[in-house]
N, C-alpha and C. Protein backbone atom coordinates (compact mmCIF):
# COMPACT_ATOMS: atom_id res chain seq x y z
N UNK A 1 0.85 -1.19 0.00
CA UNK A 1 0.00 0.00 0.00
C UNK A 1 0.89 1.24 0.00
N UNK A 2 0.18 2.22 -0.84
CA UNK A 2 1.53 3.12 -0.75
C UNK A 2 1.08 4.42 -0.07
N UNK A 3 1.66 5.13 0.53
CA UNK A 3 1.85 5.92 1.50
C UNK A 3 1.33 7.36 0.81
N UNK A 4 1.95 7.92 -0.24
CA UNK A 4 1.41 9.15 -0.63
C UNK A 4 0.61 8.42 -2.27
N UNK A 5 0.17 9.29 -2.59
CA UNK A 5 -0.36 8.81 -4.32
C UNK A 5 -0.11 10.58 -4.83
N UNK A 6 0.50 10.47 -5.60
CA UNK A 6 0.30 11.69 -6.25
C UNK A 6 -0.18 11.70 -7.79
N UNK A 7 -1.42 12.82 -8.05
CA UNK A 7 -2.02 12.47 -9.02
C UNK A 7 -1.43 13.83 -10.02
N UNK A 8 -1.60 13.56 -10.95
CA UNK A 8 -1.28 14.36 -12.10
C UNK A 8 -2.17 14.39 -13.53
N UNK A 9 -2.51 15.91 -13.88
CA UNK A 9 -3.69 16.01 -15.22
C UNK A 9 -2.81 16.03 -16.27
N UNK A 10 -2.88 15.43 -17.42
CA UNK A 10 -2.37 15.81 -18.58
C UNK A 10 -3.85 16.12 -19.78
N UNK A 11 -3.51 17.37 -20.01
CA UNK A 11 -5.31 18.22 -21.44
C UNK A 11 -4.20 18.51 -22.22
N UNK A 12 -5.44 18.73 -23.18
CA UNK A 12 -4.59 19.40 -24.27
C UNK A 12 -5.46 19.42 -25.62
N UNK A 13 -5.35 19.62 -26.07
CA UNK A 13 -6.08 19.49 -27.35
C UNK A 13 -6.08 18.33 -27.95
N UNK A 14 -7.16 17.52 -28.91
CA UNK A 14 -6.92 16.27 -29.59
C UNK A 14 -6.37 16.50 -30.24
N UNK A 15 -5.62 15.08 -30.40
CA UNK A 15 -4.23 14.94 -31.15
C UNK A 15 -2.93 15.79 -30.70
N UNK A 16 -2.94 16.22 -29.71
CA UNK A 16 -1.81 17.12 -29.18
C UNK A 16 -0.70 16.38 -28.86
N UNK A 17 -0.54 15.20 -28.46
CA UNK A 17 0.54 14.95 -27.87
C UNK A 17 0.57 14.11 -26.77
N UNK A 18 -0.73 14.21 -25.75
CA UNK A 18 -1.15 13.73 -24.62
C UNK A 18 -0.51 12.10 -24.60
N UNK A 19 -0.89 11.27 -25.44
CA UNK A 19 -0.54 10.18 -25.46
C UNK A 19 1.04 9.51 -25.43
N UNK A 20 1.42 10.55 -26.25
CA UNK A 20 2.91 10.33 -26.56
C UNK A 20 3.83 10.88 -24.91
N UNK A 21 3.24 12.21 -24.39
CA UNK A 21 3.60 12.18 -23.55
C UNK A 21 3.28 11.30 -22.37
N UNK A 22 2.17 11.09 -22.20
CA UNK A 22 2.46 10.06 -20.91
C UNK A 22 2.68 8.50 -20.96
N UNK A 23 3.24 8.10 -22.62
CA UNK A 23 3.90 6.67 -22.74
C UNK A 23 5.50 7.09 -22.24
N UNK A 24 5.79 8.19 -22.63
CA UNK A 24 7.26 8.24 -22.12
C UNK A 24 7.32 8.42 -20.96
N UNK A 25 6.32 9.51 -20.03
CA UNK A 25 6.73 9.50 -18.39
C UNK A 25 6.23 7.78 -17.98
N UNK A 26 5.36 6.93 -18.42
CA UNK A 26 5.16 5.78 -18.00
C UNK A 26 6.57 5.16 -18.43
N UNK A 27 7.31 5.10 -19.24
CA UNK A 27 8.54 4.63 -19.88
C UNK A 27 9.07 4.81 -18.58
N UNK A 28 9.30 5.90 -17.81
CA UNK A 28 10.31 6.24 -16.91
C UNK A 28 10.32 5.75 -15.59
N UNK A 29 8.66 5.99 -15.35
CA UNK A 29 8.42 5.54 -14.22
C UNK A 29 8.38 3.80 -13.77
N UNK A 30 7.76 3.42 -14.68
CA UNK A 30 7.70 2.31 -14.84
C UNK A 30 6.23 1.43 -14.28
N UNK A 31 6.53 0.57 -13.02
CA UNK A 31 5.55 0.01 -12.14
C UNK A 31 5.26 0.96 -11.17
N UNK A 32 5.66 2.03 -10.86
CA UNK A 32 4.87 3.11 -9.93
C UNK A 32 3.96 4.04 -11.05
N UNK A 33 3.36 3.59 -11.44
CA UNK A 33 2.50 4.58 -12.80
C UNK A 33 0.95 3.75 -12.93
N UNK A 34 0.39 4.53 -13.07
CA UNK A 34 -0.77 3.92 -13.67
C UNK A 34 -1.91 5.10 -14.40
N UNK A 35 -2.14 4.87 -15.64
CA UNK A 35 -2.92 5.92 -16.28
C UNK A 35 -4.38 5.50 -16.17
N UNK A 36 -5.47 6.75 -16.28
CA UNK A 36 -6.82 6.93 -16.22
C UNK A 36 -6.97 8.04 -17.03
N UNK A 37 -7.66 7.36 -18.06
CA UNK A 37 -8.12 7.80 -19.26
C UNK A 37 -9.57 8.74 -19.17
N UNK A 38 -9.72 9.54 -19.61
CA UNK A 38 -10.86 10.75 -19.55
C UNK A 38 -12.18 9.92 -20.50
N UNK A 39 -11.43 9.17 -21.44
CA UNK A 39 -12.18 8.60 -22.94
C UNK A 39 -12.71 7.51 -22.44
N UNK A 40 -12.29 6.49 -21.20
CA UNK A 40 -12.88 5.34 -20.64
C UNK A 40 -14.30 5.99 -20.33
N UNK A 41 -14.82 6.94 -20.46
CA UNK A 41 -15.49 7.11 -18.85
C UNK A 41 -16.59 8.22 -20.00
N UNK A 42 -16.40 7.79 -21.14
CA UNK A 42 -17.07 8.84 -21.71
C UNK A 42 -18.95 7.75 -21.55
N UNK A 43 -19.76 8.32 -21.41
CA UNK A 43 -21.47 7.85 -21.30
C UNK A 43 -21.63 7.05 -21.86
N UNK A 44 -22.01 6.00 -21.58
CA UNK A 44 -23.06 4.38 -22.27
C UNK A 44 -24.38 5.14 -22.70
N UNK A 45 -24.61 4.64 -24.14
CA UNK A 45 -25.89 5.17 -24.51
C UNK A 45 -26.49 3.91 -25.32
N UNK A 46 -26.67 3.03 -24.06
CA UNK A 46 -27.10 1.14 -24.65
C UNK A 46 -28.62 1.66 -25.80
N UNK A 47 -29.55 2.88 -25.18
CA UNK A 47 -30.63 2.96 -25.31
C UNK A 47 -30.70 3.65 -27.35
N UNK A 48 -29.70 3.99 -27.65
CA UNK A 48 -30.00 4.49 -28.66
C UNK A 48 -29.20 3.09 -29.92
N UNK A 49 -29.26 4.02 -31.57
CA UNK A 49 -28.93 2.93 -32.49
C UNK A 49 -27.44 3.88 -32.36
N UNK A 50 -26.56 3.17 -33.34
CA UNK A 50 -25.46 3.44 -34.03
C UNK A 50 -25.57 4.51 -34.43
N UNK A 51 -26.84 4.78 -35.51
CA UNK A 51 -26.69 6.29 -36.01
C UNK A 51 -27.02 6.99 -35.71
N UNK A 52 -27.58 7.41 -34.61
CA UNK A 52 -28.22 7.79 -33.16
C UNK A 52 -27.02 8.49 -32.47
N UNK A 53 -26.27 7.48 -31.72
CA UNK A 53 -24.86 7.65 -31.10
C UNK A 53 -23.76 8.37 -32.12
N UNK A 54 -23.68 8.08 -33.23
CA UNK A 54 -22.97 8.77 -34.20
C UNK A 54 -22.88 10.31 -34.39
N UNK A 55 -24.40 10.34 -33.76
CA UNK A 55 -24.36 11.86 -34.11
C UNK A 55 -24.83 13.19 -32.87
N UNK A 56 -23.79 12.39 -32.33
CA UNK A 56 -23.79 12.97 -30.55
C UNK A 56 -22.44 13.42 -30.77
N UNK A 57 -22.69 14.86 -29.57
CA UNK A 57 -21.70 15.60 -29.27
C UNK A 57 -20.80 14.59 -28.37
N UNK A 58 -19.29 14.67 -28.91
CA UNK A 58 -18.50 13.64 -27.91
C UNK A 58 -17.63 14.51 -27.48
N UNK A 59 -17.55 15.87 -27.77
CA UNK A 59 -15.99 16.59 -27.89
C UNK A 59 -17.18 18.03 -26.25
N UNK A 60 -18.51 17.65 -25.73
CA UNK A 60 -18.89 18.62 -24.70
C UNK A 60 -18.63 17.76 -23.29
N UNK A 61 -18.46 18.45 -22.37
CA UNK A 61 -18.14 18.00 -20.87
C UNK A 61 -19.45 16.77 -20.70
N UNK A 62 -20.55 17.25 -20.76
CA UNK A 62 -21.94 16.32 -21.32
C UNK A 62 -21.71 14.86 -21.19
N UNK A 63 -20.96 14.70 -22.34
CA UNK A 63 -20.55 13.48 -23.04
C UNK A 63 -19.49 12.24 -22.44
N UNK A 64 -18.98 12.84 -21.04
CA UNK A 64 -18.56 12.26 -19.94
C UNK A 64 -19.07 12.20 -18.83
N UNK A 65 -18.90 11.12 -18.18
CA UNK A 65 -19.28 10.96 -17.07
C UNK A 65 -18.40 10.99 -15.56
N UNK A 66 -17.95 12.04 -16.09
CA UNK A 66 -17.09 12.87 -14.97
C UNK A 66 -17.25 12.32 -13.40
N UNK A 67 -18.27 12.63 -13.11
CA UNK A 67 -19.01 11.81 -11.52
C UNK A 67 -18.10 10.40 -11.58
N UNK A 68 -18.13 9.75 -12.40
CA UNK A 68 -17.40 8.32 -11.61
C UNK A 68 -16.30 8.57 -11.97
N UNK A 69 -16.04 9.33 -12.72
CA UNK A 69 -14.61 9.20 -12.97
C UNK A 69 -13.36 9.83 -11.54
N UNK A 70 -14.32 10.99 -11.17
CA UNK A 70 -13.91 11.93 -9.39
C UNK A 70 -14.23 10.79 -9.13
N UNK A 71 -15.37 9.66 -8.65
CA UNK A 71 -16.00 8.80 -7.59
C UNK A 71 -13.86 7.68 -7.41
N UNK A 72 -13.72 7.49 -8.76
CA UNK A 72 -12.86 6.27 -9.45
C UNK A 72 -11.30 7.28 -8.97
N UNK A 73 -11.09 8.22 -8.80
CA UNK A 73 -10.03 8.60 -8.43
C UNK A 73 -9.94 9.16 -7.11
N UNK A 74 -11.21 9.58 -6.42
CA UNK A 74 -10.87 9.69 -4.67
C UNK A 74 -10.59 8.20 -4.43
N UNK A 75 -11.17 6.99 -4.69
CA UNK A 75 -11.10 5.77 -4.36
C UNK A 75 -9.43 5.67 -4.30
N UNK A 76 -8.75 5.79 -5.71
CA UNK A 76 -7.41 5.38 -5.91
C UNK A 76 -6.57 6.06 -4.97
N UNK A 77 -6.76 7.35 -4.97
CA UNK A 77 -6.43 8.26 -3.74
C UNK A 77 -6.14 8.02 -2.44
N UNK A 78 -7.17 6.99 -2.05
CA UNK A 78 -7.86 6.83 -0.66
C UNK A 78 -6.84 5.23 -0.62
N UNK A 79 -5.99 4.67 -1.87
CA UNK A 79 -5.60 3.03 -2.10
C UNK A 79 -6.96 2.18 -1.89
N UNK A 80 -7.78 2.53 -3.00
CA UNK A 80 -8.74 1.36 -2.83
C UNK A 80 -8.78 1.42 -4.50
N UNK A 81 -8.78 0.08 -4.93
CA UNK A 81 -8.54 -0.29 -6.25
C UNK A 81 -9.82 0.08 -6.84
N UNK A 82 -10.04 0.62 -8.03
CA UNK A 82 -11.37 -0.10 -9.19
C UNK A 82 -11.25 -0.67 -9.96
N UNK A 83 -12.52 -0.09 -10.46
CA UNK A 83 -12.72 -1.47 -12.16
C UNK A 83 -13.10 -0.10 -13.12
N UNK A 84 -12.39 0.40 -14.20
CA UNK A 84 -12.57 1.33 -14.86
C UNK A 84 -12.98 0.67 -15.86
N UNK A 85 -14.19 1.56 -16.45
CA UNK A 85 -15.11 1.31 -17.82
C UNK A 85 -14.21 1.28 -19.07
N UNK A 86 -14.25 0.82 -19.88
CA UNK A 86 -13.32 0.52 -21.33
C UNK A 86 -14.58 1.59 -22.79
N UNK A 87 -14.10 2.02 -23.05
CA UNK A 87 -15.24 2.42 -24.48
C UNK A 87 -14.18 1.94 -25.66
N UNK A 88 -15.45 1.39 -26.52
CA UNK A 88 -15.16 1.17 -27.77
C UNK A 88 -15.63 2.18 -28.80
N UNK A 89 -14.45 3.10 -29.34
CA UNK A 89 -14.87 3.91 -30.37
C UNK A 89 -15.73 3.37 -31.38
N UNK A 90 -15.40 2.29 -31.98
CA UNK A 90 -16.08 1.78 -33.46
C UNK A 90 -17.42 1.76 -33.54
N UNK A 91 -17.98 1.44 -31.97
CA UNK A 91 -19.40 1.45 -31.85
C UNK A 91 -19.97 2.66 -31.24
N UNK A 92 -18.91 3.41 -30.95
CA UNK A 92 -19.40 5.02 -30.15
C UNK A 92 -20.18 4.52 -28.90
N UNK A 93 -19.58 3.35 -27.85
CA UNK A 93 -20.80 3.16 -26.87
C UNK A 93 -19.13 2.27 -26.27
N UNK A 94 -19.86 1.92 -24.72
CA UNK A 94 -18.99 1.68 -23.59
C UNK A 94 -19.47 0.37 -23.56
N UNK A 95 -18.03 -0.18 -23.41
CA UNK A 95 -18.15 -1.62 -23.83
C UNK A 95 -18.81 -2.75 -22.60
N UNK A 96 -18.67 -3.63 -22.41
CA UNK A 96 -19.07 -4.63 -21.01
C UNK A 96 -18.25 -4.83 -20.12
N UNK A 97 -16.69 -4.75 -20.95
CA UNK A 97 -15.84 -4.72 -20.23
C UNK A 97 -15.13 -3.64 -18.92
N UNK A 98 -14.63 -4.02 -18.23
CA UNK A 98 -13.80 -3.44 -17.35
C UNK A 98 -12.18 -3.71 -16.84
N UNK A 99 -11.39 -2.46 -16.80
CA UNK A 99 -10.18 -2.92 -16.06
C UNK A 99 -9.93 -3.10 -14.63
N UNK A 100 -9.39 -3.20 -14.15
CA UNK A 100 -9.25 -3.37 -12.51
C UNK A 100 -7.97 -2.95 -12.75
N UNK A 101 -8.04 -1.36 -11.62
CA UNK A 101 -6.59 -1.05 -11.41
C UNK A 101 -6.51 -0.53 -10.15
N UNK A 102 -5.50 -1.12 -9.59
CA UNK A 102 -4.93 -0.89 -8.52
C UNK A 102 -4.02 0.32 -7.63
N UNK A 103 -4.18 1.09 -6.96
CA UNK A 103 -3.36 2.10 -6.96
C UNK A 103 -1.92 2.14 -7.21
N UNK A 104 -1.77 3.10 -7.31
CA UNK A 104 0.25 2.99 -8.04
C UNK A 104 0.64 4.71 -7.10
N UNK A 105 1.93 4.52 -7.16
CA UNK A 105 2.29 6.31 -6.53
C UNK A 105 1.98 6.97 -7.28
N UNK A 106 2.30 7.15 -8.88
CA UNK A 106 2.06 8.26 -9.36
C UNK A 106 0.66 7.60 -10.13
N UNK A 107 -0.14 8.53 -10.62
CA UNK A 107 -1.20 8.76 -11.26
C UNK A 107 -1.67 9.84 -11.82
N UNK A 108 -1.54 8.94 -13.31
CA UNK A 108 -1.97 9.74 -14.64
C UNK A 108 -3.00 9.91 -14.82
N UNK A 109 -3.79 11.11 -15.07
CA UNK A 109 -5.26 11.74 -15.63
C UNK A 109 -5.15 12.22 -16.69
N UNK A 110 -5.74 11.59 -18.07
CA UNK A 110 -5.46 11.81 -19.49
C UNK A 110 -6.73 12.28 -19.85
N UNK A 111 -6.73 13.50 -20.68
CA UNK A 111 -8.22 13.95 -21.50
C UNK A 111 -8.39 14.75 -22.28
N UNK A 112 -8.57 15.51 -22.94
CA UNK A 112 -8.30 16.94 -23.59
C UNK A 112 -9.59 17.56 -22.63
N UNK A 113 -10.59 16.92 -22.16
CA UNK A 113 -11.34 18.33 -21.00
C UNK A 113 -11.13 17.95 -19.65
N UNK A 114 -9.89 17.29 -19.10
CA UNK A 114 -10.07 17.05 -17.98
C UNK A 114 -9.90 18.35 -16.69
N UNK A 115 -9.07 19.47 -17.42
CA UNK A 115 -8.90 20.69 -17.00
C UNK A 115 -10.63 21.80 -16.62
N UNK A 116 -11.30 21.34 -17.27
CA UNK A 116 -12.41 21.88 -17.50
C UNK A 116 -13.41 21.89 -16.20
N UNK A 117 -13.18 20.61 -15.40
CA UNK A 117 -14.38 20.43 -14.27
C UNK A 117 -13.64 20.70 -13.26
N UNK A 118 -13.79 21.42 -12.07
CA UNK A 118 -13.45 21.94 -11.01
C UNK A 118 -12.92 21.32 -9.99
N UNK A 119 -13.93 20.21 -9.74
CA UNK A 119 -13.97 19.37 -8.99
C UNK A 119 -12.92 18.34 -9.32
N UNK A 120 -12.80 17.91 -10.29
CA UNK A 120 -12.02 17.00 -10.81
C UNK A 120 -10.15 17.69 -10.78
N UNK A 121 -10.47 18.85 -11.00
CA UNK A 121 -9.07 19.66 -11.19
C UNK A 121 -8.42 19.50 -10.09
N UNK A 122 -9.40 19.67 -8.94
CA UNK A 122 -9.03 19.87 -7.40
C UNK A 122 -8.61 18.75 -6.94
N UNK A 123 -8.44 17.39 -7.52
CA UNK A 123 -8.16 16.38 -7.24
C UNK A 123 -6.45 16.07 -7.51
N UNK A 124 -6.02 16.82 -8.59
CA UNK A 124 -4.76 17.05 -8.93
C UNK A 124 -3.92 17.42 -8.31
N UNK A 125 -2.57 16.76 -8.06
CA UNK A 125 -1.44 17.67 -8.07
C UNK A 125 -0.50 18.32 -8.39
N UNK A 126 -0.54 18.07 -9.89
CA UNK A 126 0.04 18.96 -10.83
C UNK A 126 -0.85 19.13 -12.02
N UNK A 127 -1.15 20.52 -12.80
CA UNK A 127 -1.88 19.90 -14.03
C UNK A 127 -1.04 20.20 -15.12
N UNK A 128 -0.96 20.07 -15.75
CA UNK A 128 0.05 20.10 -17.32
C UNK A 128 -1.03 20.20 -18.54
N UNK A 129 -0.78 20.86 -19.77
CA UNK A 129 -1.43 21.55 -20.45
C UNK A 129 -0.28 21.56 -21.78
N UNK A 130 -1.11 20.27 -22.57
CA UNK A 130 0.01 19.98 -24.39
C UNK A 130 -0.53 21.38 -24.96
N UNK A 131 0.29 22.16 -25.41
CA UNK A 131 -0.17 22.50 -26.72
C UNK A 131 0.48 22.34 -27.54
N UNK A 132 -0.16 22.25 -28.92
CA UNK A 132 0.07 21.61 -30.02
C UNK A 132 -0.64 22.72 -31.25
N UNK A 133 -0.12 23.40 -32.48
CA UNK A 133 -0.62 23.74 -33.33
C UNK A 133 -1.92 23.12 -33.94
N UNK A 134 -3.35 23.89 -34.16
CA UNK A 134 -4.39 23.47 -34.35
C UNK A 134 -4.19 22.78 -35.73
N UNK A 135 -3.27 22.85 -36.59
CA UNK A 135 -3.20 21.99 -38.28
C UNK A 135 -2.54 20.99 -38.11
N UNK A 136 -1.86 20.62 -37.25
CA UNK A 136 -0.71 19.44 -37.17
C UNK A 136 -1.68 18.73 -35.99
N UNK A 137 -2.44 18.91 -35.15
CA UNK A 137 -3.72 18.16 -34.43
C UNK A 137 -4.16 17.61 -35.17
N UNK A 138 -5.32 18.38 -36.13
CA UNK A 138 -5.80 18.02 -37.27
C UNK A 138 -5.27 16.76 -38.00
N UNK A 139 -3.93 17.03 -38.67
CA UNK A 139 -3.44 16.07 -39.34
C UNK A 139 -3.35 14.72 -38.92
N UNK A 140 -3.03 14.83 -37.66
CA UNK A 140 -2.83 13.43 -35.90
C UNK A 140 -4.01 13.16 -36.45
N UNK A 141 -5.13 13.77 -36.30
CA UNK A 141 -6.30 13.12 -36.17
C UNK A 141 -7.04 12.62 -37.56
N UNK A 142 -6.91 12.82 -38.48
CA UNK A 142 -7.06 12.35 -39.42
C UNK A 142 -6.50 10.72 -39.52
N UNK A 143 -5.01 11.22 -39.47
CA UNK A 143 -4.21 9.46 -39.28
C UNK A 143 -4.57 8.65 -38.54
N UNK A 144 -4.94 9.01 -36.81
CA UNK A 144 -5.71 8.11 -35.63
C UNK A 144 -6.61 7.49 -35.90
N UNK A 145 -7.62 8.57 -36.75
CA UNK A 145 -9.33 7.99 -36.23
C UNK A 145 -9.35 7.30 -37.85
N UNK A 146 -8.63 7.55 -38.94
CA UNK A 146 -8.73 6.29 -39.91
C UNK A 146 -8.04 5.24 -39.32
N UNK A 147 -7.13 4.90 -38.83
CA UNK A 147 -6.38 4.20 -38.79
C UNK A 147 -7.40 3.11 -37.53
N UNK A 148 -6.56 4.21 -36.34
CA UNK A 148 -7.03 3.20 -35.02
C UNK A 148 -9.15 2.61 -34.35
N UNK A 149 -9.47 4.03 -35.11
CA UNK A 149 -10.89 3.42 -35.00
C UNK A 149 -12.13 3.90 -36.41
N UNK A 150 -11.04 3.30 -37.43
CA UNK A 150 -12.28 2.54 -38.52
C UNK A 150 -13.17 3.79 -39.18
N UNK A 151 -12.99 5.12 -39.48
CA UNK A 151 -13.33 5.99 -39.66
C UNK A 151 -12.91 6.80 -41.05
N UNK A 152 -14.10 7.18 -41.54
CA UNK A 152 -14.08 7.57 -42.89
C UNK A 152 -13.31 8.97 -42.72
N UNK A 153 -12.58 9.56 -43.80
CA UNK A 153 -12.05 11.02 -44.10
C UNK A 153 -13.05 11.82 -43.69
N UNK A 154 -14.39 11.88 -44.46
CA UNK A 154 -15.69 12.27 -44.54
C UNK A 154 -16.03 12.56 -42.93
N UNK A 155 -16.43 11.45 -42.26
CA UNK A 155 -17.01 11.16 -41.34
C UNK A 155 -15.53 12.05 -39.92
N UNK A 156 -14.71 12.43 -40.17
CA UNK A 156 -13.62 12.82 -39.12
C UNK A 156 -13.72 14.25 -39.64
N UNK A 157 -13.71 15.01 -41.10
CA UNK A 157 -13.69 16.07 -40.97
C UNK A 157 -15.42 16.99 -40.30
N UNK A 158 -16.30 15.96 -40.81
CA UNK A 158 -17.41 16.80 -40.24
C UNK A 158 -17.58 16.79 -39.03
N UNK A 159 -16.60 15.90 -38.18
CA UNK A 159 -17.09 16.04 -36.49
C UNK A 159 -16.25 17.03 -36.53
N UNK A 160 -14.91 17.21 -36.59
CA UNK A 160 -14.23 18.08 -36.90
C UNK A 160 -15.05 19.85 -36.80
N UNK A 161 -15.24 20.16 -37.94
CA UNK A 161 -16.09 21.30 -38.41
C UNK A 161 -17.35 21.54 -37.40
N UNK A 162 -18.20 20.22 -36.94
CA UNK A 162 -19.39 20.74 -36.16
C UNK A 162 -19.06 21.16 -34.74
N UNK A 163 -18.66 19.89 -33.91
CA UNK A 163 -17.81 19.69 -32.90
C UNK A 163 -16.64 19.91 -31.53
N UNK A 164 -15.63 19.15 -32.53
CA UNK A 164 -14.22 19.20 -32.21
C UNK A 164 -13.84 20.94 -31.81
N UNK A 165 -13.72 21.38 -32.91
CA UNK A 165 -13.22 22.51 -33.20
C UNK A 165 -13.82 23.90 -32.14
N UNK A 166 -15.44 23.90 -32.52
CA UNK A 166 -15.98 24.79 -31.30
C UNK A 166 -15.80 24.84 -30.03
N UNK A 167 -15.81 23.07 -29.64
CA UNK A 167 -15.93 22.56 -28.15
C UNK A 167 -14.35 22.88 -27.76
N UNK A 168 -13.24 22.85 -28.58
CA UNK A 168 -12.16 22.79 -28.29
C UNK A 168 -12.10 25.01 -27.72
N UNK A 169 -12.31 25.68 -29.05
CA UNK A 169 -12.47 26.93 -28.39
C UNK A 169 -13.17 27.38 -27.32
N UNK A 170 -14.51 26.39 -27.20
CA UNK A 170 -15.21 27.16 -25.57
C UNK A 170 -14.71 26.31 -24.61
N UNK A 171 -14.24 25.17 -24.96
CA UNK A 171 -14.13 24.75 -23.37
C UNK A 171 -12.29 24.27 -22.90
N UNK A 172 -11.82 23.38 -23.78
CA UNK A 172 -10.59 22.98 -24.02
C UNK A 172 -9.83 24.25 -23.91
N UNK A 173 -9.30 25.22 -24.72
CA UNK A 173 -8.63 26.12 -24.77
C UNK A 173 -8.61 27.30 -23.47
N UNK A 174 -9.73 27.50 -23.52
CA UNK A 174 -9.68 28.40 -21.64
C UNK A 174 -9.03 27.57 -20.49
N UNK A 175 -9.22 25.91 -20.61
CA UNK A 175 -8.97 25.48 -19.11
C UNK A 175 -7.23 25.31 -19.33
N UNK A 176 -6.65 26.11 -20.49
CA UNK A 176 -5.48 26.09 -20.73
C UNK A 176 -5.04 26.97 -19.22
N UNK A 177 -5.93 27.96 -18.77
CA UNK A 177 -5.27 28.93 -17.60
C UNK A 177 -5.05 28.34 -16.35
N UNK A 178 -5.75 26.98 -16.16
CA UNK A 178 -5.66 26.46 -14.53
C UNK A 178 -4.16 25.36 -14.66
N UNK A 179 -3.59 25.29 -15.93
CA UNK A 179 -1.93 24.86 -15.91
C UNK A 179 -1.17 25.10 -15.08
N UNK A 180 -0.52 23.95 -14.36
CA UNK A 180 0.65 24.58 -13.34
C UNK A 180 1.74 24.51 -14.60
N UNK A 181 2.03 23.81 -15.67
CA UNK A 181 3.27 23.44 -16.95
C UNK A 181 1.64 23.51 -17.83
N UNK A 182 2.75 23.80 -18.94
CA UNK A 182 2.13 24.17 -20.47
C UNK A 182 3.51 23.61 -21.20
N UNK A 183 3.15 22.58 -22.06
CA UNK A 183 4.30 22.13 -22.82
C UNK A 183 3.99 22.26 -24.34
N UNK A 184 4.77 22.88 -25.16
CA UNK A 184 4.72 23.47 -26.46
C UNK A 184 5.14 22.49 -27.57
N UNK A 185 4.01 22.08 -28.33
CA UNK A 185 4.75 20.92 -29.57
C UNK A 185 4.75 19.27 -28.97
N UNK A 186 3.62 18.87 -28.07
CA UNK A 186 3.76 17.95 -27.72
C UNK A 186 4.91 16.94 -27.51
N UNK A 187 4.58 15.88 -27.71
CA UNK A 187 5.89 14.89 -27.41
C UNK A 187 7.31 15.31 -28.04
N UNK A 188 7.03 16.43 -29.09
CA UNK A 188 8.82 16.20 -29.71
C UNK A 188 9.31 17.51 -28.98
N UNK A 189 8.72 17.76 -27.94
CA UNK A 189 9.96 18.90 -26.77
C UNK A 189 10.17 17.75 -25.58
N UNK A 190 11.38 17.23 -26.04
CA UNK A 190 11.98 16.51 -24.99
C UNK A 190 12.06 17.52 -23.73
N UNK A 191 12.76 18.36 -24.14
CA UNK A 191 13.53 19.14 -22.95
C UNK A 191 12.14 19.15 -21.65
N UNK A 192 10.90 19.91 -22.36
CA UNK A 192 9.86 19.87 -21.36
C UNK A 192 9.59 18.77 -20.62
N UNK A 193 9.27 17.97 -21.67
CA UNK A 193 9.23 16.39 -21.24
C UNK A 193 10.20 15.87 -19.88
N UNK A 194 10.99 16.15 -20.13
CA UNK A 194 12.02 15.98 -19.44
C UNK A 194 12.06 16.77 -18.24
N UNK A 195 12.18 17.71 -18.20
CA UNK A 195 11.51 18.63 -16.53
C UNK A 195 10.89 18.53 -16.16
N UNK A 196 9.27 17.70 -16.46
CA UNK A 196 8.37 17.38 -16.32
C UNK A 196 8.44 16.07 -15.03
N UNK A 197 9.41 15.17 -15.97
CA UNK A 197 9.51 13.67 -15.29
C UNK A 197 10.72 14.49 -14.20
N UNK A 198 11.20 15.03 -14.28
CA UNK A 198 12.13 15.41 -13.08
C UNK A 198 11.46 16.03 -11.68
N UNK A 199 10.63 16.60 -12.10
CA UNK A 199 9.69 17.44 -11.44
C UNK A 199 8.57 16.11 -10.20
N UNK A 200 8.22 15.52 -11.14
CA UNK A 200 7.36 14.15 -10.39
C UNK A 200 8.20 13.51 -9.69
N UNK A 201 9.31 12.95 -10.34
CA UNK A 201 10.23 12.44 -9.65
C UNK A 201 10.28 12.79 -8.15
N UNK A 202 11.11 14.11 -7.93
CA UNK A 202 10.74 15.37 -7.05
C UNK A 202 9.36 14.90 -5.75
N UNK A 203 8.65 14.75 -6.23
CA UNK A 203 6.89 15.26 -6.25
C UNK A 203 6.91 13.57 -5.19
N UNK A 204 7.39 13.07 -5.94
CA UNK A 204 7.42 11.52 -5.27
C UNK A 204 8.25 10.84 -4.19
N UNK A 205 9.07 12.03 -4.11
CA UNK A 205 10.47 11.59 -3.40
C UNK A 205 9.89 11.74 -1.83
């Protein structure tokens, strides 16, 4: 059982970087790490069809279920393990499955709105804030969502345009101010990267 837990936010914009950065601080840390994903925890909507769910806002605070996700990290906080929800993009709905994770010292909070809810912020002890140029996001995301979840050109630029893009200016981009670090160019600024994991290190000692 471990004695302190220190938790940490990583936002940022989609496709920013988020990922890349916290495979490398997990690289470092190793078995004291454990990540919690913002995207696990996004709403089960068993009740509607495919094209129904398709054409739901996924990029508004709404569209998560924030409540368990605070419920799922005072727990870890407190060293009491859960079972975190899994979503499957392809079907736009939350799968049956669950993980079971156990507390670890450090702890990762991954999301592009996790900066956004108050409550959830306050749970942090450091928050960190990717930014990333809005055309080279874009481009990430084009490659991701064909690639990793089965998604037409078509079908990524119009969430894009309706979406992404607005939700990212009203809500994503302001909670850029509650940053304790702001890291510029995602994963390829080592140097940040790198003060970053020095800093936790620190944080953990």
């Amino acid at each position: 059982m471990n004695d302190k837990v220190t938790i940490v936010g990583i936002a940022g914009g989609t496709a920013s970087g988020k990922t890349t950065i916290v495979r490398m601080i997990k690289e470092k840390f190793g078995d004291d790490i454990v990540v919690i994903s913002h995207d696990s925890y996004y709403k089960a909507h068993n009740d509607l069809s495919y094209e129904d769910r398709s054409r739901l806002n996924y990029d508004h605070p709404e569209a998560f279920d924030t409540a368990l996700m605070i419920e799922d990290i005072k727990k870890l906080k407190n060293n009491e393990a859960i079972d975190m929800p899994v979503y499957d993009y392809t079907i736009h709905n939350r799968s049956d499955a669950t993980v079971h994770i156990v507390p670890k010292k450090l702890i990762i909070i991954e999301g592009f709105m996790i900066l956004e809810n108050k409550e959830l912020r306050d749970l942090m002890d450091i928050k960190v804030f990717v930014e990333t140029d809005a055309d080279e996001r874009l481009l990430r995301r084009i490659r991701r969502d064909m690639v990793e979840r089965a998604r037409s050109i078509d079908s990524i630029l119009t969430q894009y345009i309706e979406t992404v893009k607005p939700m990212h200016e009203q809500f994503v981009e302001p909670s850029k101010k509650y940053a304790d670090i702001i890291i510029p160019r995602g994963g390829e600024n080592i140097t940040g990267i790198t003060i970053l994991e020095e800093h936790l290190k620190h944080m953990m000692d």
